[in-house]
Each structure stands twice: as C-alpha cells, then as structure tokens.
Protein backbone atom coordinates (compact mmCIF):
# COMPACT_ATOMS: atom_id res chain seq x y z
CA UNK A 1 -15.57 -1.45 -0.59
CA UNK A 2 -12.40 0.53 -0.46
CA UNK A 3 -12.31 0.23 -4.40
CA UNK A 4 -15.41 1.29 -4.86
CA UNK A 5 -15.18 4.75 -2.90
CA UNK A 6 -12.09 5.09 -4.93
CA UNK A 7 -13.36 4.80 -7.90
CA UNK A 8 -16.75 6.94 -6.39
CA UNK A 9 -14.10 9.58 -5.59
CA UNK A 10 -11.89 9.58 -8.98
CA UNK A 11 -15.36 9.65 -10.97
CA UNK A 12 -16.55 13.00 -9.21
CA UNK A 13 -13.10 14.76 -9.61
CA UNK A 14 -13.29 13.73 -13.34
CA UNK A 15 -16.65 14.65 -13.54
CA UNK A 16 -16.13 18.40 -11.80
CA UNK A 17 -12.87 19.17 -14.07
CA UNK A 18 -15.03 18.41 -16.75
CA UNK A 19 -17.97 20.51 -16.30
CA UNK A 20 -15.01 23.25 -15.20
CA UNK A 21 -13.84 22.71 -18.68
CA UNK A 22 -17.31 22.64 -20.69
CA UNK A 23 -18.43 26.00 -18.69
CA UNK A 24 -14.56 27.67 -20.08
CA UNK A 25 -15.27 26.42 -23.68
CA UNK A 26 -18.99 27.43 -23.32
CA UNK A 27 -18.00 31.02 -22.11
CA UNK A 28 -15.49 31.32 -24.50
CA UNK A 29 -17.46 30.26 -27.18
CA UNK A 30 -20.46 32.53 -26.07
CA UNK A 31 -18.01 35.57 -25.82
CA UNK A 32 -16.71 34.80 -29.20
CA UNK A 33 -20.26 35.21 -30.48
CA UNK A 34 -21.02 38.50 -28.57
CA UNK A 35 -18.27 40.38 -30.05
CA UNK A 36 -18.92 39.02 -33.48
CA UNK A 37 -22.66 40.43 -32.99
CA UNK A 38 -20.99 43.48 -31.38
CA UNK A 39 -18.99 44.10 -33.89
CA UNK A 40 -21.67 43.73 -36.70
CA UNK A 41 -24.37 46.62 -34.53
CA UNK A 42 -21.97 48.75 -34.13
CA UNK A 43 -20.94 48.31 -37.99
CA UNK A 44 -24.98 48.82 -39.02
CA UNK A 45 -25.28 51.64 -36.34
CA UNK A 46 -21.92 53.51 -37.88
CA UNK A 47 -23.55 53.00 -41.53
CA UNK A 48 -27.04 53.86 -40.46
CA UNK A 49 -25.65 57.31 -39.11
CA UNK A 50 -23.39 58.12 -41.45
CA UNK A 51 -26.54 57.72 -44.10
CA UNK A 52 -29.20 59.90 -41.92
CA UNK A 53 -25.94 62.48 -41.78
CA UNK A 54 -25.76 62.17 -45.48
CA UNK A 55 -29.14 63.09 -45.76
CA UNK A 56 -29.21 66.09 -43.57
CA UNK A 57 -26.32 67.57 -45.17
CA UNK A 58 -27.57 67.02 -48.80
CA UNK A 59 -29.72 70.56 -47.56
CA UNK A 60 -27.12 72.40 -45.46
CA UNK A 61 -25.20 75.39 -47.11
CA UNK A 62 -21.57 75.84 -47.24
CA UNK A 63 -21.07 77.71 -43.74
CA UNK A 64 -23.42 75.34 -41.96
CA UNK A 65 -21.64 72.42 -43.58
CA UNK A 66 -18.37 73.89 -42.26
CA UNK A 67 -20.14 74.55 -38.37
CA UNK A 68 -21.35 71.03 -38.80
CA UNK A 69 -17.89 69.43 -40.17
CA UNK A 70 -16.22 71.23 -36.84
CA UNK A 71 -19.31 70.40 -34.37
CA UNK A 72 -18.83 66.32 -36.25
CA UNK A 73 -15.16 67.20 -35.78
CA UNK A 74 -14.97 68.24 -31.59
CA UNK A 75 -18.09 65.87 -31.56
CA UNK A 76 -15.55 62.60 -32.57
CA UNK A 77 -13.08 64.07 -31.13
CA UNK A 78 -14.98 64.05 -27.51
CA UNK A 79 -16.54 60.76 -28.57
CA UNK A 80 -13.31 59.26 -29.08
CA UNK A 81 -11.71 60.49 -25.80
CA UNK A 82 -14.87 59.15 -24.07
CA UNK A 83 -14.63 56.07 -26.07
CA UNK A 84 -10.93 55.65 -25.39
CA UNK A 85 -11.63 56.29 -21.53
CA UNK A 86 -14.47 53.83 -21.52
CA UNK A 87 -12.30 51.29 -23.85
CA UNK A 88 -9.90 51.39 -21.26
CA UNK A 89 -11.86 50.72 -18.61
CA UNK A 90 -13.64 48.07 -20.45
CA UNK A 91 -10.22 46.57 -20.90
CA UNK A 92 -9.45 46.87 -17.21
CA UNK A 93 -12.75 45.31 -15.94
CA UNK A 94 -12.35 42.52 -18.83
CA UNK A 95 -8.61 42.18 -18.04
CA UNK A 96 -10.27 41.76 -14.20
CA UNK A 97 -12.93 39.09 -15.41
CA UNK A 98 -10.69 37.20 -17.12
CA UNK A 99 -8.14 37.09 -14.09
CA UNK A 100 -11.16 36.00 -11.57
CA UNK A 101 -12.57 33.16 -13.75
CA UNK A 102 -8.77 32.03 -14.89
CA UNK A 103 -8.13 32.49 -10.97
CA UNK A 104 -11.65 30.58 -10.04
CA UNK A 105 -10.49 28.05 -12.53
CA UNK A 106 -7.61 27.54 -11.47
CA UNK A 107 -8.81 26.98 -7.66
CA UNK A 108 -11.12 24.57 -8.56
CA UNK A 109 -8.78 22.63 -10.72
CA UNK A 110 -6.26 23.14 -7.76
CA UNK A 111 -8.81 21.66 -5.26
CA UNK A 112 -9.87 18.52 -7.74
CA UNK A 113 -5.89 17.80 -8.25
CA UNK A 114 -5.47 17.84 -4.53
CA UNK A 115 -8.21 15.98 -3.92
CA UNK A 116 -7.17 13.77 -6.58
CA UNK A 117 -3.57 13.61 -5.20
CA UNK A 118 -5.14 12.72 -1.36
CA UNK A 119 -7.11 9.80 -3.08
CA UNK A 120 -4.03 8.56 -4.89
CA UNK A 121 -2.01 8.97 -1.52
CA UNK A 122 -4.38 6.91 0.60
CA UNK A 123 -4.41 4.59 -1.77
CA UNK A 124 -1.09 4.22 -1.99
CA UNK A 125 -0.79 4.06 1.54
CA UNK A 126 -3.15 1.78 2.15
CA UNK A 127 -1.19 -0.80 -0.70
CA UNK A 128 1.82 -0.40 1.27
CA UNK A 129 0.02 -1.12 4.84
CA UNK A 130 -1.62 -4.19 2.97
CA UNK A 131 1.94 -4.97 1.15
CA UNK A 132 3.26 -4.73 5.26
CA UNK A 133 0.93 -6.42 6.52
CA UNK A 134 1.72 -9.04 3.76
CA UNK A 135 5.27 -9.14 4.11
CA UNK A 136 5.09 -9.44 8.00
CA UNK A 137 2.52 -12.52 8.15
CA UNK A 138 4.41 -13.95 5.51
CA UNK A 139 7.85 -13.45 7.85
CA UNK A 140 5.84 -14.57 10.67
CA UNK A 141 4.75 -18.00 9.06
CA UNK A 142 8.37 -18.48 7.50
CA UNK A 143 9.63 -17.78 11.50
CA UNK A 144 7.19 -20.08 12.49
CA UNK A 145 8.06 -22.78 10.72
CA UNK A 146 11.94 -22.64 11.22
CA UNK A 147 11.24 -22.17 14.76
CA UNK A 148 9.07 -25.56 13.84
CA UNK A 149 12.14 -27.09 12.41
CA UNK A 150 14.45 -26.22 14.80
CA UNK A 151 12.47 -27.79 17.85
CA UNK A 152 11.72 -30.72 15.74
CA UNK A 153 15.01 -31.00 14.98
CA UNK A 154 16.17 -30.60 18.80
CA UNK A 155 12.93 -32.83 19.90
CA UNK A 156 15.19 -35.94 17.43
CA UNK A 157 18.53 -35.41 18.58
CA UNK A 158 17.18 -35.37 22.17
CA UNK A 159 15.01 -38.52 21.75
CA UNK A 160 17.65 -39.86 20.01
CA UNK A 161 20.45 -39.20 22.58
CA UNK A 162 17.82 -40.40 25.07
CA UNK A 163 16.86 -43.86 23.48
CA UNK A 164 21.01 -43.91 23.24
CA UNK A 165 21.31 -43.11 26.98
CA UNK A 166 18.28 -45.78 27.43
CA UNK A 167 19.88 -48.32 25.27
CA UNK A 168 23.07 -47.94 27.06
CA UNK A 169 21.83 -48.15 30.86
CA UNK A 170 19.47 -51.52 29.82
CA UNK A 171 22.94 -52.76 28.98
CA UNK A 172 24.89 -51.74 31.88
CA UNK A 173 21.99 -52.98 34.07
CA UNK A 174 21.93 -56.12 32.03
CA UNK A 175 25.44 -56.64 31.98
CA UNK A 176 25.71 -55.96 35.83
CA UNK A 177 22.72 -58.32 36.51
CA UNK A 178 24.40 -61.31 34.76
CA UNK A 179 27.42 -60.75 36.50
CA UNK A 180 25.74 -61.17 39.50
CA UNK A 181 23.91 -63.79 38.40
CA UNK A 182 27.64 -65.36 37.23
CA UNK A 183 29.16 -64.73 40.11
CA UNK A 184 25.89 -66.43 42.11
CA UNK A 185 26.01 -69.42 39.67
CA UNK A 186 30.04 -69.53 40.66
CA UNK A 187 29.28 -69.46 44.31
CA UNK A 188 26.61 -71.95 43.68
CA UNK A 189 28.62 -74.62 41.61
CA UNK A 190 31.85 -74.26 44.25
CA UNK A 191 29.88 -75.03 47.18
CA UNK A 192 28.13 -77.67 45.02
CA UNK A 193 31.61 -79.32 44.34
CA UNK A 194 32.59 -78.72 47.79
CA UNK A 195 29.45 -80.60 48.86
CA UNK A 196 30.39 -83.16 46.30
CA UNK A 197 33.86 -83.17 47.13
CA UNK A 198 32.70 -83.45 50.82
CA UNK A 199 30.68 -86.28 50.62
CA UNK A 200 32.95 -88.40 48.56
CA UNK A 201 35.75 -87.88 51.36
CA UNK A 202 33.30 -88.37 53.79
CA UNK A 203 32.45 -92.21 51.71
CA UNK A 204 35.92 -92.66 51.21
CA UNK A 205 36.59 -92.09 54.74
CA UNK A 206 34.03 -94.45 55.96
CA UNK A 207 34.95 -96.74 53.49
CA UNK A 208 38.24 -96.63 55.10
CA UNK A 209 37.44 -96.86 58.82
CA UNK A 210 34.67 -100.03 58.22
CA UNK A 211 38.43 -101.50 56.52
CA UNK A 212 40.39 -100.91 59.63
CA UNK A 213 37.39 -101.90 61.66
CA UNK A 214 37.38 -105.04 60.02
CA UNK A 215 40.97 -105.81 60.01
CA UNK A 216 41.07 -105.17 63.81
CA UNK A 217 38.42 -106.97 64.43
C-alpha cells in the first residue's frame, strides 16, 4: 500500500511538471507565431500605405508635395515618438508577463520539487524505521538466544555439579552405612566368639569338675 501511494504521488508530480512544461513550449510556440503574423500585417499594411500615398501624390503639385513631405515628415516623426512610447511600454508589460509566468513557473515547479522532495523524505524515513525496526528484532533474537545459551549453559554446569554433589553424598552415605554395618558385623562376630569361647570353657570346665568328681569319689 505504501508503494503504491508512492508511486500515486511521484506519477502526479511528473504528470503536473509536464503539463507545466507543454503549456511553456505551447506559449512559446504560439507567441513565436504571433509575431511572425505581426510582423508580416504590419509589413502588408506599411506597403499598402505607402502605395495609396503613391497614388495620391502622383496628382499633387510641387508646394503641396512639399506641405505633404513635412505633414508625412512631423506625421512619422509623432508616430514614431508615440510608437517608441508605446514600444516601451509594450516592452515593460511583456518584460512583466514574462517575469509572472517565469515566476508562476517557477512556483509550481518549486511546489512539485518539494512535494517531490517530502515523498522522497518519507520514504526514506520510513526505510530507515523499517531498516530499525529490522536491526532491533534481529538484536533482540541474537540477545535472545545468547541469553538462551548462557542459561543452558549454567542449567549443565549446575546439573552437573549437582549429579556430582549427588554422586558424592550416595557415597558418603554408602560408605558410612557399611561402616556401620562393619562395625555391627564386628560386634556381632566378637560376641559370637565370646559365646563360643564361653561355652567351650564352660565344657571344658565341666569336663573337668565330672574328672575331679570322679576321682574323689
């Protein structure tokens, strides 16, 4: 989706600085035109004039020719300061035009770069967010599995020291029961042999006495 309204929004700034561009070549080209047709009625309408003076002088005398070269004389001369005066302000209101459509232009080219610009720039930013937002899952995971390691690591050496600690204790406590069962088995067999050693005095010492008994008898 986000590419998409990119792509919407590129498309419309390419497509407004190109219709800015085919309405400057259009004008241009149309202006072009209009002073070449200017240019070419004002030509005809100089040589149409000059001809229907022609013809009006062909039956003028001399001192009317002279009133008329002096009237055609202040006559350009006025024209031409009028012409001059209006030249100039046709050059000043031209020089205008063209400095309001170069500055309109120019706007509208400024506003399509900067809208241009904002696009790239929250694109880019939003790369860089997703490129964060990479990195710091990825960091997360790779945390997450040392921390993984470590307390796997700890979990072994503990179980190990504890089977150790196990192992060792089911010795002691088998080592300390067969003492006492040694030492019980010692008791055992001396009081046995004492019993033994009893009763064999005992039959030697009735053995004994019955002898004396019968010798006394």
């Amino acid at each position: 989706h986000r590419a998409t309204v990119d792509y919407q929004t590129k498309k419309t700034a390419v497509v407004l600085i190109q219709n800015y561009y085919r309405l400057y070549v259009r004008v241009k080209t149309e202006r072009k035109s209009f002073l070449a047709v200017q240019k070419s009625v004002r030509t005809i309408q100089a040589a149409f004039r000059g001809m229907k003076v022609r013809q009006k002088l062909k039956n003028v005398s001399q001192e009317k020719m002279a009133a008329i070269v002096n009237q055609s004389a202040l006559c350009c001369y006025r024209s031409k300061a009028q012409y001059e005066a209006v030249r100039s302000e046709g050059v000043i209101i031209q020089e205008w035009y063209k400095a309001s459509c170069l500055a309109c232009s120019q706007e509208a080219e400024y506003h399509s770069q900067s809208r241009a610009a904002v696009t790239i720039q929250k694109a880019f930013r939003r790369m860089i967010t997703r490129k964060v937002e990479t990195q710091k899952c990825a960091a997360l995971r790779i945390q997450f599995f040392l921390q993984m390691a470590v307390y796997r690591r700890r979990f072994v050496q503990q179980k190990r020291a504890a089977v150790t600690l196990q192992h060792y204790f089911r010795m002691w406590q088998t080592r300390k029961q067969f003492l006492l069962y040694r030492k019980a088995a010692v008791v055992l067999q001396n009081h046995y042999r004492a019993f033994l050693s009893a009763k064999h005095q005992r039959q030697v010492y009735l053995r004994i006495r019955s002898s004396v008994i019968i010798i006394q008898a």
